[in-house]
PDB file of N, CA and C in Angstrom:
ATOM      1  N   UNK A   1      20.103   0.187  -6.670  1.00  0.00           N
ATOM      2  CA  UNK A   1      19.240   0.338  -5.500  1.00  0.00           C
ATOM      3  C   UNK A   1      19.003   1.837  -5.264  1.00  0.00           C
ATOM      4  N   UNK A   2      18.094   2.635  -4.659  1.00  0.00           N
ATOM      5  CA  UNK A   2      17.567   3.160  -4.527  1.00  0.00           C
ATOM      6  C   UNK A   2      18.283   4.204  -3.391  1.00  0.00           C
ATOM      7  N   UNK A   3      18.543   5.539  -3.441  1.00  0.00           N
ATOM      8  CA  UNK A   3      19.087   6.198  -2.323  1.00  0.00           C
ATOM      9  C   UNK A   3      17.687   6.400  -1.206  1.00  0.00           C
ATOM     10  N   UNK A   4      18.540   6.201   0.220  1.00  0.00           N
ATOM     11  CA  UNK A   4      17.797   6.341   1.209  1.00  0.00           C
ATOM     12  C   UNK A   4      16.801   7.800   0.609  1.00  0.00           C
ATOM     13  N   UNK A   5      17.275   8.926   0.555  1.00  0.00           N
ATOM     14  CA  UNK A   5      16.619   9.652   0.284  1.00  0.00           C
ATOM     15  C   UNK A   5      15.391   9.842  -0.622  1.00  0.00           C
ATOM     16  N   UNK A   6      15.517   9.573  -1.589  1.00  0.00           N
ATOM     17  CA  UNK A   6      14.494   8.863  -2.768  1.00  0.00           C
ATOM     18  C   UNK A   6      13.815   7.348  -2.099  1.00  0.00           C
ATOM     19  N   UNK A   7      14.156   6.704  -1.821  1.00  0.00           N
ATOM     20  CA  UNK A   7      13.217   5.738  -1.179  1.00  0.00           C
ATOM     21  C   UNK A   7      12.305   6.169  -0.274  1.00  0.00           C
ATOM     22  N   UNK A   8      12.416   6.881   0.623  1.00  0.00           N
ATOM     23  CA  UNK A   8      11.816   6.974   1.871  1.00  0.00           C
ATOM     24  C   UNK A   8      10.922   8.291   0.825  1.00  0.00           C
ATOM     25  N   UNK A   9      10.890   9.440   0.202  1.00  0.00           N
ATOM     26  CA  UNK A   9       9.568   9.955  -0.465  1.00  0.00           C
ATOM     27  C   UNK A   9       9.263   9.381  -1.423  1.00  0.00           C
ATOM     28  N   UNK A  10       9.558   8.401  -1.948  1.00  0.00           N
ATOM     29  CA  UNK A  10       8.838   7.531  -2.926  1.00  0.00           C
ATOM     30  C   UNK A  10       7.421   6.520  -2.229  1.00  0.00           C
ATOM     31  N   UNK A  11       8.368   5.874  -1.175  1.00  0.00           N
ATOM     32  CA  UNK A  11       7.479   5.612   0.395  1.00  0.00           C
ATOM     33  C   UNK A  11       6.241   6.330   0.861  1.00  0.00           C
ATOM     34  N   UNK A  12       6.873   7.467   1.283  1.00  0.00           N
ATOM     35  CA  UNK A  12       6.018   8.051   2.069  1.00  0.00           C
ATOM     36  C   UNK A  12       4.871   9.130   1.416  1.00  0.00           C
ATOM     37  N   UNK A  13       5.199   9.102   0.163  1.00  0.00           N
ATOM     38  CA  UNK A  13       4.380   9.463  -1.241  1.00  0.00           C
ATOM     39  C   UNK A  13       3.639   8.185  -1.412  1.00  0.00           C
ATOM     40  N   UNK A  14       3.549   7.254  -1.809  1.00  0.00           N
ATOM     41  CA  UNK A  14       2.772   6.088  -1.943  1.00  0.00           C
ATOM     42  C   UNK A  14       1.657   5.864  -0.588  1.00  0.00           C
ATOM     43  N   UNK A  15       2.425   5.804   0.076  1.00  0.00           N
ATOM     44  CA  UNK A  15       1.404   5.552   2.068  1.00  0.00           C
ATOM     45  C   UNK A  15       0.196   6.738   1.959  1.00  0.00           C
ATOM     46  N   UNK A  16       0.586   7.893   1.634  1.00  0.00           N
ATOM     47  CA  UNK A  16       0.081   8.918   1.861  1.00  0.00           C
ATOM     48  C   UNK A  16      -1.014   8.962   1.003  1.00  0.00           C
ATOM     49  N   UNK A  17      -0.902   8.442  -0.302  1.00  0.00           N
ATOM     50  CA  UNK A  17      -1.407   8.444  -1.154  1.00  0.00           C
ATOM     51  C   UNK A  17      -2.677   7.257  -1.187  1.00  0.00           C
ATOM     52  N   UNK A  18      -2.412   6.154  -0.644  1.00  0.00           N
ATOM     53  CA  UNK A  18      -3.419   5.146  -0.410  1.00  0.00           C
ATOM     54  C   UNK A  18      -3.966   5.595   0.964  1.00  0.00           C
ATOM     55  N   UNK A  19      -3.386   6.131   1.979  1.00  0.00           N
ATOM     56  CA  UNK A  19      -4.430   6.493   2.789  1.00  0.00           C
ATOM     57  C   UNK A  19      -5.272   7.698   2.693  1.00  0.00           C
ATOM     58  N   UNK A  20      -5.124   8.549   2.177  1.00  0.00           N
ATOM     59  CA  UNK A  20      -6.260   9.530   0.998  1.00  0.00           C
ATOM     60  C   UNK A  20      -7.309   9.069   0.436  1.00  0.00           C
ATOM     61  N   UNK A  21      -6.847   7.841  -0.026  1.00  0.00           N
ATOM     62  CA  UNK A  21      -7.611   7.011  -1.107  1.00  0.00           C
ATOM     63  C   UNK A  21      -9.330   6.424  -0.242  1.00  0.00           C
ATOM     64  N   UNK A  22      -8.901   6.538   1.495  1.00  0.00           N
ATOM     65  CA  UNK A  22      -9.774   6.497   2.151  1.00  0.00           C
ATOM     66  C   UNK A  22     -10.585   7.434   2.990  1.00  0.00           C
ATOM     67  N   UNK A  23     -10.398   8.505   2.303  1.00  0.00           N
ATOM     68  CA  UNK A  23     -10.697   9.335   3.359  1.00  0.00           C
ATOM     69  C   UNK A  23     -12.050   9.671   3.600  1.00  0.00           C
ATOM     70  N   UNK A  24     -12.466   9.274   2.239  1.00  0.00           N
ATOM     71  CA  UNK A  24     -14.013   9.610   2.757  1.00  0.00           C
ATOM     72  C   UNK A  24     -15.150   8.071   2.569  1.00  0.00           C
ATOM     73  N   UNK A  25     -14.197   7.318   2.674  1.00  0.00           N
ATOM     74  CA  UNK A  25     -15.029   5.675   3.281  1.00  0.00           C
ATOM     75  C   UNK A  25     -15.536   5.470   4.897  1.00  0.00           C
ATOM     76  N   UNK A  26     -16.976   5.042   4.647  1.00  0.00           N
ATOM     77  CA  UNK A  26     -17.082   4.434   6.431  1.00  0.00           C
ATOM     78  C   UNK A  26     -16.393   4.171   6.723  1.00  0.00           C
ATOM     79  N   UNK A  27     -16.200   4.205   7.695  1.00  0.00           N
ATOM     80  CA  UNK A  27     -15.093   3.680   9.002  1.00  0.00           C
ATOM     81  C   UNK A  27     -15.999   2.373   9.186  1.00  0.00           C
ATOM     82  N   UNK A  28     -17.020   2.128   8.858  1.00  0.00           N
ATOM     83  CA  UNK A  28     -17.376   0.496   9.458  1.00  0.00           C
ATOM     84  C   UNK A  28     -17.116  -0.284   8.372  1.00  0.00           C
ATOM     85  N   UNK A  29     -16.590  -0.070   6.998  1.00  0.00           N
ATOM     86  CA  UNK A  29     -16.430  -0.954   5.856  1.00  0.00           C
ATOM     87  C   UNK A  29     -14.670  -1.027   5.902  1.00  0.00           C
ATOM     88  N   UNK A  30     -14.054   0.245   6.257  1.00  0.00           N
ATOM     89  CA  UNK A  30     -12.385   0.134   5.937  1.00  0.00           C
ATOM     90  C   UNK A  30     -11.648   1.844   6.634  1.00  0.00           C
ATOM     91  N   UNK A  31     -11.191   1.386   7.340  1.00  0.00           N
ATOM     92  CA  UNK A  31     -10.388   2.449   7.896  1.00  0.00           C
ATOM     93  C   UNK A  31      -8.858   2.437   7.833  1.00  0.00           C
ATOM     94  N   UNK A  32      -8.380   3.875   7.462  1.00  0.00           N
ATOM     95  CA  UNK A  32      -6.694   3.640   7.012  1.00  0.00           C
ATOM     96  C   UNK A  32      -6.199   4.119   8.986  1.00  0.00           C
ATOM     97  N   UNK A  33      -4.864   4.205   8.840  1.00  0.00           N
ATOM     98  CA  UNK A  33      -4.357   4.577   9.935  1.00  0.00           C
ATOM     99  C   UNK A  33      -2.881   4.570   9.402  1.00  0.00           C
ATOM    100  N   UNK A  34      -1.965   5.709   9.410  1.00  0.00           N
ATOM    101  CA  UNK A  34      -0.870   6.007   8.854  1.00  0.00           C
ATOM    102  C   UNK A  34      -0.545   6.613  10.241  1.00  0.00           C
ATOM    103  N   UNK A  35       0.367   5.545  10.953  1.00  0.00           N
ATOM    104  CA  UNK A  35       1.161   6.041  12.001  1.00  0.00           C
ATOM    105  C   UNK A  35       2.500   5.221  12.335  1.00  0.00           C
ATOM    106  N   UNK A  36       3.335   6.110  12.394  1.00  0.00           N
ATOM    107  CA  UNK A  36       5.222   5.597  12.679  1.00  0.00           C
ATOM    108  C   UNK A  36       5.837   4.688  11.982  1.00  0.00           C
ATOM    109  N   UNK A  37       4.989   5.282  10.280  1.00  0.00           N
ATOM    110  CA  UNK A  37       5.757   4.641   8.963  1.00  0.00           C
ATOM    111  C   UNK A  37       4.855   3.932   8.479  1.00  0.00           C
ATOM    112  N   UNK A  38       4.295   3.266   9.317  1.00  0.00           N
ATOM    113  CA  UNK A  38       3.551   2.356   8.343  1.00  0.00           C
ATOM    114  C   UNK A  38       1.714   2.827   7.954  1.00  0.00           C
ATOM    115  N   UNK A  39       1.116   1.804   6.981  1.00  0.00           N
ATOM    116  CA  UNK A  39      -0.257   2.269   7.330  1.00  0.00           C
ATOM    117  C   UNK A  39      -0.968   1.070   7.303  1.00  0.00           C
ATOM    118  N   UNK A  40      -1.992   0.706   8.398  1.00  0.00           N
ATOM    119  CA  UNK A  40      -2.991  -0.169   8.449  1.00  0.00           C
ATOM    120  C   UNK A  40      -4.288   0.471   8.179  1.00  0.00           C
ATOM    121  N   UNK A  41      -5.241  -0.760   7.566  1.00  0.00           N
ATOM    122  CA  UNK A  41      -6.474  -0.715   6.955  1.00  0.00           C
ATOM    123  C   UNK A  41      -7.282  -1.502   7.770  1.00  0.00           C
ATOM    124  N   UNK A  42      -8.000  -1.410   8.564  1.00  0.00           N
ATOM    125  CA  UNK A  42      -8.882  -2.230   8.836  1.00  0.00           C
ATOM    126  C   UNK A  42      -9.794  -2.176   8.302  1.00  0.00           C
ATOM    127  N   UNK A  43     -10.238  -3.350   7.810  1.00  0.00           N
ATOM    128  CA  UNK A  43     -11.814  -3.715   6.897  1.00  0.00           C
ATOM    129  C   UNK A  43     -12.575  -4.310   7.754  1.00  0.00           C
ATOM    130  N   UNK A  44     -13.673  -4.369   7.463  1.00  0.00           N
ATOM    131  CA  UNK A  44     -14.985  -4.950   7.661  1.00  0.00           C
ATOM    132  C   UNK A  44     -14.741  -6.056   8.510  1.00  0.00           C
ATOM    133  N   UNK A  45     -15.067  -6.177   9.566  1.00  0.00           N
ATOM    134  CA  UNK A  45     -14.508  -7.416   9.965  1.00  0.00           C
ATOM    135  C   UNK A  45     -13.179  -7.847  11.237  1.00  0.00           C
ATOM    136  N   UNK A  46     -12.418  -6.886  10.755  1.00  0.00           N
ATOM    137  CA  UNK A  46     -11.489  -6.742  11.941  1.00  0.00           C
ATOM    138  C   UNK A  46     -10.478  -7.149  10.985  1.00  0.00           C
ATOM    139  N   UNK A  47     -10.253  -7.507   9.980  1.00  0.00           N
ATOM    140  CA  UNK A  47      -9.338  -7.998   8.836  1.00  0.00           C
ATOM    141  C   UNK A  47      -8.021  -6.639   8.571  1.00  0.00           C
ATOM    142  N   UNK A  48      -7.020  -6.823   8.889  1.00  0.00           N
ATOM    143  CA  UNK A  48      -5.827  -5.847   8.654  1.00  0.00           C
ATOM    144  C   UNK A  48      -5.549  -6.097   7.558  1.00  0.00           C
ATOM    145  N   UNK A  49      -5.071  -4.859   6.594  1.00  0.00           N
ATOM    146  CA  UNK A  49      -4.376  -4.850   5.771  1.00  0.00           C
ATOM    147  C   UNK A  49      -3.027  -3.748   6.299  1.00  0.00           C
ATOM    148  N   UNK A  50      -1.757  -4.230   6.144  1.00  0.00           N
ATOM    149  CA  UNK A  50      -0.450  -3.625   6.630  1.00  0.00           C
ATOM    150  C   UNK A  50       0.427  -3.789   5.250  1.00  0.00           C
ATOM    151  N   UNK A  51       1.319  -2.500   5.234  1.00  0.00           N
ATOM    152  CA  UNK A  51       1.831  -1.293   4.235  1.00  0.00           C
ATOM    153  C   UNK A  51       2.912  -1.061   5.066  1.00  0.00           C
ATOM    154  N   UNK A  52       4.006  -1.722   4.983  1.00  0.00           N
ATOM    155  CA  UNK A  52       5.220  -1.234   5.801  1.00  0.00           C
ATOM    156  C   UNK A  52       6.557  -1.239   5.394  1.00  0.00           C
ATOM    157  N   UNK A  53       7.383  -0.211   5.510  1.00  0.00           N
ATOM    158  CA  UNK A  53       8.653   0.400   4.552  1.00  0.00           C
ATOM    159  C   UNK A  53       9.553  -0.725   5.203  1.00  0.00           C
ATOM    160  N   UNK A  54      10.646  -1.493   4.495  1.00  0.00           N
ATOM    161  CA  UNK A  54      11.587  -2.079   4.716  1.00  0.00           C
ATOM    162  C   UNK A  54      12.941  -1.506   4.257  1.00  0.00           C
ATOM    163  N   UNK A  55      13.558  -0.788   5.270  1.00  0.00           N
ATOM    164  CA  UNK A  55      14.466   0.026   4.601  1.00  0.00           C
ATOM    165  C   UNK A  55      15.946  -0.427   4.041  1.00  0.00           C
ATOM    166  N   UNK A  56      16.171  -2.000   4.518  1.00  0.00           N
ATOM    167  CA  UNK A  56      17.304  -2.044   4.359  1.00  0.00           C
ATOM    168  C   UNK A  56      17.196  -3.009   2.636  1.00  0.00           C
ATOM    169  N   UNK A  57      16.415  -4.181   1.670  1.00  0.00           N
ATOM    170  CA  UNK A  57      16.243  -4.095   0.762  1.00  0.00           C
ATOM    171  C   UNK A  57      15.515  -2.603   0.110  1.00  0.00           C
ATOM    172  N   UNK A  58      15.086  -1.358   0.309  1.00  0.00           N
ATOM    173  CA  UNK A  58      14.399  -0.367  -0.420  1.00  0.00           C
ATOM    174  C   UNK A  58      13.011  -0.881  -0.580  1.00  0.00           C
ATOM    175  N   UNK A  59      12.300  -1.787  -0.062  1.00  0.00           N
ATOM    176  CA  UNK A  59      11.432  -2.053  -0.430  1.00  0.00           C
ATOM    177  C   UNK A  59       9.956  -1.681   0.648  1.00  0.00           C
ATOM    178  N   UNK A  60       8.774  -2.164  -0.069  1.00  0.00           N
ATOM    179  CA  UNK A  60       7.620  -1.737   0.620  1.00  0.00           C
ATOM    180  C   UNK A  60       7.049  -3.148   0.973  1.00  0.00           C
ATOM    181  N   UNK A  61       6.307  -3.517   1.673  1.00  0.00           N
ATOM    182  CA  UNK A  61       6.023  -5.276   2.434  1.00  0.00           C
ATOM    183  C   UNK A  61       4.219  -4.425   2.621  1.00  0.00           C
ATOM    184  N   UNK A  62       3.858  -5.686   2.277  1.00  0.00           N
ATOM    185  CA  UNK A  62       1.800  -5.455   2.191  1.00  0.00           C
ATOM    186  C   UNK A  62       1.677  -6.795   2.763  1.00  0.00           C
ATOM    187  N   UNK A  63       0.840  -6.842   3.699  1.00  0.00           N
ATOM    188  CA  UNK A  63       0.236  -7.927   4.698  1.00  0.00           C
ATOM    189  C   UNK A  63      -1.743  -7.969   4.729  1.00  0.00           C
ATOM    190  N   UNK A  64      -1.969  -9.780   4.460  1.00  0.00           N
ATOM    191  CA  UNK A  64      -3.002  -9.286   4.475  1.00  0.00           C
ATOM    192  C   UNK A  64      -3.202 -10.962   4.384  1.00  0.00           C
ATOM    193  N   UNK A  65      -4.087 -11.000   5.806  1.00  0.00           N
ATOM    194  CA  UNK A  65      -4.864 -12.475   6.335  1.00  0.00           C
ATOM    195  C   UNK A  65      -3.514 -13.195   6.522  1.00  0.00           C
ATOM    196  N   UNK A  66      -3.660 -14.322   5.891  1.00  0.00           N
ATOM    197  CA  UNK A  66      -1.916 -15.135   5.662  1.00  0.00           C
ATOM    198  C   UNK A  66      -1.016 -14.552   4.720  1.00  0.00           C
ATOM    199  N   UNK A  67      -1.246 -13.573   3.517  1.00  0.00           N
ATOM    200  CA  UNK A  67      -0.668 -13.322   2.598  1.00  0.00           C
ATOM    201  C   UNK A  67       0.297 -12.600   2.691  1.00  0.00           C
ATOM    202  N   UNK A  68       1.683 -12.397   2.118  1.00  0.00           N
ATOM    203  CA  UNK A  68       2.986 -11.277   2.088  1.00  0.00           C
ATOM    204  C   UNK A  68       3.221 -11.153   0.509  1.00  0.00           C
ATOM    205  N   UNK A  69       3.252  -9.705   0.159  1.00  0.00           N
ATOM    206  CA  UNK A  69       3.748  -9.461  -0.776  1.00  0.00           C
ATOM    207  C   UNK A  69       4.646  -8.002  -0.493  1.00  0.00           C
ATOM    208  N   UNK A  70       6.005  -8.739  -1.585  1.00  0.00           N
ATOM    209  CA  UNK A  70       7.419  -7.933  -1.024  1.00  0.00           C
ATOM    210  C   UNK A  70       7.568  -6.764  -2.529  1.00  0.00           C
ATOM    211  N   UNK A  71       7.741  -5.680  -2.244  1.00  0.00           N
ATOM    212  CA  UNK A  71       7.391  -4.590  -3.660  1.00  0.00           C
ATOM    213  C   UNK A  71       8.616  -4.236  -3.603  1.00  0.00           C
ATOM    214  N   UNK A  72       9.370  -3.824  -5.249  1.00  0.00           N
ATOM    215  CA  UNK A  72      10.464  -3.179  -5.397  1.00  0.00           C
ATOM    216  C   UNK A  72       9.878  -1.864  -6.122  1.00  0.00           C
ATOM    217  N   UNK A  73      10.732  -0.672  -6.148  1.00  0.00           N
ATOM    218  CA  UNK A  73      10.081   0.016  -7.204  1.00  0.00           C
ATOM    219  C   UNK A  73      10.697   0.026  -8.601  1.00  0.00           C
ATOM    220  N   UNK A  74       9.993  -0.155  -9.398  1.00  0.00           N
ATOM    221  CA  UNK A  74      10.206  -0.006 -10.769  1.00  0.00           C
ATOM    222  C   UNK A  74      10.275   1.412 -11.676  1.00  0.00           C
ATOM    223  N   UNK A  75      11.454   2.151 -11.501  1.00  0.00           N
ATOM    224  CA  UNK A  75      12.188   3.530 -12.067  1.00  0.00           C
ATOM    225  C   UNK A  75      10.801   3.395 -13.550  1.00  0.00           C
ATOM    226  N   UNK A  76      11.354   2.509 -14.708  1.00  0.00           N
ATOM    227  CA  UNK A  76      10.657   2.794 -15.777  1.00  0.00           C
ATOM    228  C   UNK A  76       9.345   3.005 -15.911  1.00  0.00           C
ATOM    229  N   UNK A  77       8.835   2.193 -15.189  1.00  0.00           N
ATOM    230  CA  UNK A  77       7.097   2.049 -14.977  1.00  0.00           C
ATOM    231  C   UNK A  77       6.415   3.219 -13.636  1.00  0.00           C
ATOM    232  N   UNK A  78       7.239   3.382 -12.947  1.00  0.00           N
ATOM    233  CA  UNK A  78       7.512   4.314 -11.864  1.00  0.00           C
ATOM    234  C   UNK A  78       6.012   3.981 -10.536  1.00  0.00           C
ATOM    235  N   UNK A  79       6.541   2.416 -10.272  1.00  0.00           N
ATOM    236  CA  UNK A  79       5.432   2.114  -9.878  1.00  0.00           C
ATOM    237  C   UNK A  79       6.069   0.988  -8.812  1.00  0.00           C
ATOM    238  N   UNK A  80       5.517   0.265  -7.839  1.00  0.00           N
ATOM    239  CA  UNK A  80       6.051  -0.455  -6.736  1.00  0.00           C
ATOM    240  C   UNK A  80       5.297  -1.715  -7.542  1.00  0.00           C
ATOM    241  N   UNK A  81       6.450  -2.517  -7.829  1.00  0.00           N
ATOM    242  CA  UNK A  81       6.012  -3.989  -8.306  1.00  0.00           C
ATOM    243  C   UNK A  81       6.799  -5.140  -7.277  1.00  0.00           C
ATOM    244  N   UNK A  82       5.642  -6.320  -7.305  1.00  0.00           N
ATOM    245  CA  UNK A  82       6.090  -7.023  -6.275  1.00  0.00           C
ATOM    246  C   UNK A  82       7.492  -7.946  -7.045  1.00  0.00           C
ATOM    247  N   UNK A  83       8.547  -8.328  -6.265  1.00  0.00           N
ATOM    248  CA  UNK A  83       9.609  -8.720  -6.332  1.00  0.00           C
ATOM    249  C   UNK A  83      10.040 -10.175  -6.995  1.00  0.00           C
ATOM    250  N   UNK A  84       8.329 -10.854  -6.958  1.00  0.00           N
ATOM    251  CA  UNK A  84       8.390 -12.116  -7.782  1.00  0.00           C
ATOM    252  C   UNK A  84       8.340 -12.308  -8.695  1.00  0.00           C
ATOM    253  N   UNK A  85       8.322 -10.950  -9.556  1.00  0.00           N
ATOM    254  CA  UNK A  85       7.850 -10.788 -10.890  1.00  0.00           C
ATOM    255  C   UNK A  85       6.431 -11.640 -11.185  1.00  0.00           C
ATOM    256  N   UNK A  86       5.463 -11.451 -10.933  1.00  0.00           N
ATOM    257  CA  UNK A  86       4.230 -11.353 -11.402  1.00  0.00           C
ATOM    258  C   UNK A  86       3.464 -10.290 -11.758  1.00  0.00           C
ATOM    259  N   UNK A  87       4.211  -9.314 -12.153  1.00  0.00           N
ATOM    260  CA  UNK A  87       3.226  -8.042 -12.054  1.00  0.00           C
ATOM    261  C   UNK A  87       2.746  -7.441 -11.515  1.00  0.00           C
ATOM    262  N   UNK A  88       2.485  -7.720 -10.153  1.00  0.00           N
ATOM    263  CA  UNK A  88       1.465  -6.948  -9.333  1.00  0.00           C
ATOM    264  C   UNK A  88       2.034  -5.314  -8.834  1.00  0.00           C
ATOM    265  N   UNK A  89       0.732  -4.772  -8.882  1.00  0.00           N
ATOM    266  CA  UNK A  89       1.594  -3.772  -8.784  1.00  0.00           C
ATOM    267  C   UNK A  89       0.536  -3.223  -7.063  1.00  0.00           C
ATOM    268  N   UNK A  90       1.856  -2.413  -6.442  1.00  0.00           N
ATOM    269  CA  UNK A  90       0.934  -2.216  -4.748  1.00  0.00           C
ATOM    270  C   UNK A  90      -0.439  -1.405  -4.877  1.00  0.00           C
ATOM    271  N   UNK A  91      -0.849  -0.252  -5.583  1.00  0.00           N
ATOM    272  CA  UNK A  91      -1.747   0.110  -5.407  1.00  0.00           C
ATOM    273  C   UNK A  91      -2.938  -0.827  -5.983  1.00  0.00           C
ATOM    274  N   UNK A  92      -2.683  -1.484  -7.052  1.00  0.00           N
ATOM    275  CA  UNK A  92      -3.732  -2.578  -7.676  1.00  0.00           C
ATOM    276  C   UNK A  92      -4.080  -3.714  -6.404  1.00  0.00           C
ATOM    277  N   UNK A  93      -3.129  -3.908  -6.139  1.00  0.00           N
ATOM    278  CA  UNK A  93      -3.446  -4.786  -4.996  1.00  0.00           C
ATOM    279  C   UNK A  93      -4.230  -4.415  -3.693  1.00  0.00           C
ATOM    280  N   UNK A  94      -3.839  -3.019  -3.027  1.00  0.00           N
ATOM    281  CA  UNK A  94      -4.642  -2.826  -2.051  1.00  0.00           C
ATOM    282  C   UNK A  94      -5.868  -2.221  -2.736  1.00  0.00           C
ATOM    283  N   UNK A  95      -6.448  -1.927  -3.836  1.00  0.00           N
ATOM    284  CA  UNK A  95      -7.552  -1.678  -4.637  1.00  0.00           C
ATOM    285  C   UNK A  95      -8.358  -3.402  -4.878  1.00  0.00           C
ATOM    286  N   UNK A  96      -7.971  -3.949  -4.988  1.00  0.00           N
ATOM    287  CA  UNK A  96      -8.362  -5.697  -5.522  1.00  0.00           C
ATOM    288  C   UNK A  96      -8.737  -5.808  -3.683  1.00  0.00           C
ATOM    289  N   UNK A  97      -7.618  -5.846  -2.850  1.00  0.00           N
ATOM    290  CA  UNK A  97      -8.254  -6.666  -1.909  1.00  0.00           C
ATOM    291  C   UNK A  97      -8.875  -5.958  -0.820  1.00  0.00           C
ATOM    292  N   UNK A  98      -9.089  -4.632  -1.031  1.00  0.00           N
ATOM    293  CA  UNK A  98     -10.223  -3.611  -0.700  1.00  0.00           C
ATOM    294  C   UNK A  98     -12.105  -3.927  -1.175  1.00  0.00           C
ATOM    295  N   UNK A  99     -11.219  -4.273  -2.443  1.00  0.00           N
ATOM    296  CA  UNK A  99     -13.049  -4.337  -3.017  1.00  0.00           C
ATOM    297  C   UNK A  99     -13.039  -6.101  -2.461  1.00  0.00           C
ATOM    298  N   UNK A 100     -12.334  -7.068  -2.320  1.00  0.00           N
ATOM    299  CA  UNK A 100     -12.720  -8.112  -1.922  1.00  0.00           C
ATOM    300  C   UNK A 100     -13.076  -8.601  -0.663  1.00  0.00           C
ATOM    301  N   UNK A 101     -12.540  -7.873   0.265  1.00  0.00           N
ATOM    302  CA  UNK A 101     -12.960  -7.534   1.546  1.00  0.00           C
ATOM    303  C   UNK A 101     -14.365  -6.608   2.276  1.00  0.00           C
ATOM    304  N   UNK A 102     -13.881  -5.354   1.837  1.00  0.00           N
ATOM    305  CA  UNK A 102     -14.887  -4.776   1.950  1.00  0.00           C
ATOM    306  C   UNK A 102     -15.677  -4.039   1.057  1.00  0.00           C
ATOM    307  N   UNK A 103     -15.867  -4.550  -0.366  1.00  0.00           N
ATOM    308  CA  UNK A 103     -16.894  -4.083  -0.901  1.00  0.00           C
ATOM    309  C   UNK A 103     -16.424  -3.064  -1.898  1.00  0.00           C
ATOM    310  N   UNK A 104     -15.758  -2.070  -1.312  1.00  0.00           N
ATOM    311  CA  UNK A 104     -15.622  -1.035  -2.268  1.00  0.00           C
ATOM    312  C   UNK A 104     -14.309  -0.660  -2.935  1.00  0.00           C
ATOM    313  N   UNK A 105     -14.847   0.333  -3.873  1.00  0.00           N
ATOM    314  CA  UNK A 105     -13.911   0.632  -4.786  1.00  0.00           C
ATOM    315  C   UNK A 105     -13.175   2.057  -4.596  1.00  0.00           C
ATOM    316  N   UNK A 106     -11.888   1.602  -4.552  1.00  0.00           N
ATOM    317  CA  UNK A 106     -10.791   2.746  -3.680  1.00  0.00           C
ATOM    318  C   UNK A 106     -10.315   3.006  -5.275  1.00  0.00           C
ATOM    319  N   UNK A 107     -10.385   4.683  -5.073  1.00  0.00           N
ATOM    320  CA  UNK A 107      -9.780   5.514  -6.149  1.00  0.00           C
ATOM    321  C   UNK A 107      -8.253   5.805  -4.992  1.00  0.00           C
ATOM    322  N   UNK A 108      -7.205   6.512  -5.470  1.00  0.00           N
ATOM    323  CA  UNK A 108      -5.996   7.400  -5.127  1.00  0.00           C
ATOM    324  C   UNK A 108      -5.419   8.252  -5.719  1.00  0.00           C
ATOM    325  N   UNK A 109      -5.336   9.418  -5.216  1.00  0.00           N
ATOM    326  CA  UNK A 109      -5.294  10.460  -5.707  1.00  0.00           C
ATOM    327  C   UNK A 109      -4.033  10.455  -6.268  1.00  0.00           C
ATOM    328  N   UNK A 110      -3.689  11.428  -7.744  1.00  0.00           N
ATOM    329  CA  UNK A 110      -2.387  11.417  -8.130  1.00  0.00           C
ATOM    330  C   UNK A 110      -0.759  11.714  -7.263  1.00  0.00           C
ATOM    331  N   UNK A 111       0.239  11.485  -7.791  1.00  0.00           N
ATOM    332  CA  UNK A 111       1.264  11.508  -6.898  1.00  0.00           C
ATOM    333  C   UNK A 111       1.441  13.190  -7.157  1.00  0.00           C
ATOM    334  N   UNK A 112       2.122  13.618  -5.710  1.00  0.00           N
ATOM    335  CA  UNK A 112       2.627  15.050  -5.096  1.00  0.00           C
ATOM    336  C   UNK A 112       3.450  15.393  -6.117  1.00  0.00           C
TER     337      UNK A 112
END
């Protein structure tokens, strides 16, 4: 498992990094909001997407309509994969259900 220390900028490197990823999108198609850990997206619609650190598994939690997906990070791949083993990986996902929501296509800038 992951030291608090290294979790929380692995975290807060990732958050930071997908909300960048919006910075220069309308605000009427998808807006980020990175405040007191976590970050919400509102899309088009009034539709949340939520990005929130779970500190006591090390993990990152993505919310979106009815959906939960629970992310571990993966050292080798050096990437937040969800915990069910399907592959998914968090930034692919809020990229997939960005463009399925609202349309567009979210780049993110490389890690710090």
């Amino acid at each position: 498992m992951l030291d608090e220390k290294t979790y929380r900028h692995l975290l807060d490197d990732t958050l930071a990094r997908i909300d960048h990823g919006f910075d220069d999108v309308d605000p009427d198609l998808a807006e980020s909001n990175l405040s007191q850990g976590a970050l919400t997206i509102t899309m088009r619609g009034k539709q949340r997407l939520v990005l929130s650190p779970q500190p006591s598994p090390r993990q990152l939690w993505v919310a979106f309509r009815d959906r939960a997906w629970h992310f571990d990070w993966n050292e080798s791949r050096r990437c937040w994969l969800d915990d069910r083993g399907q592959d998914i990986e968090a930034f692919a996902l809020v990229a997939q259900l960005t463009q399925e929501s609202a349309g567009l296509t979210i780049t993110f800038p490389s890690s710090s």
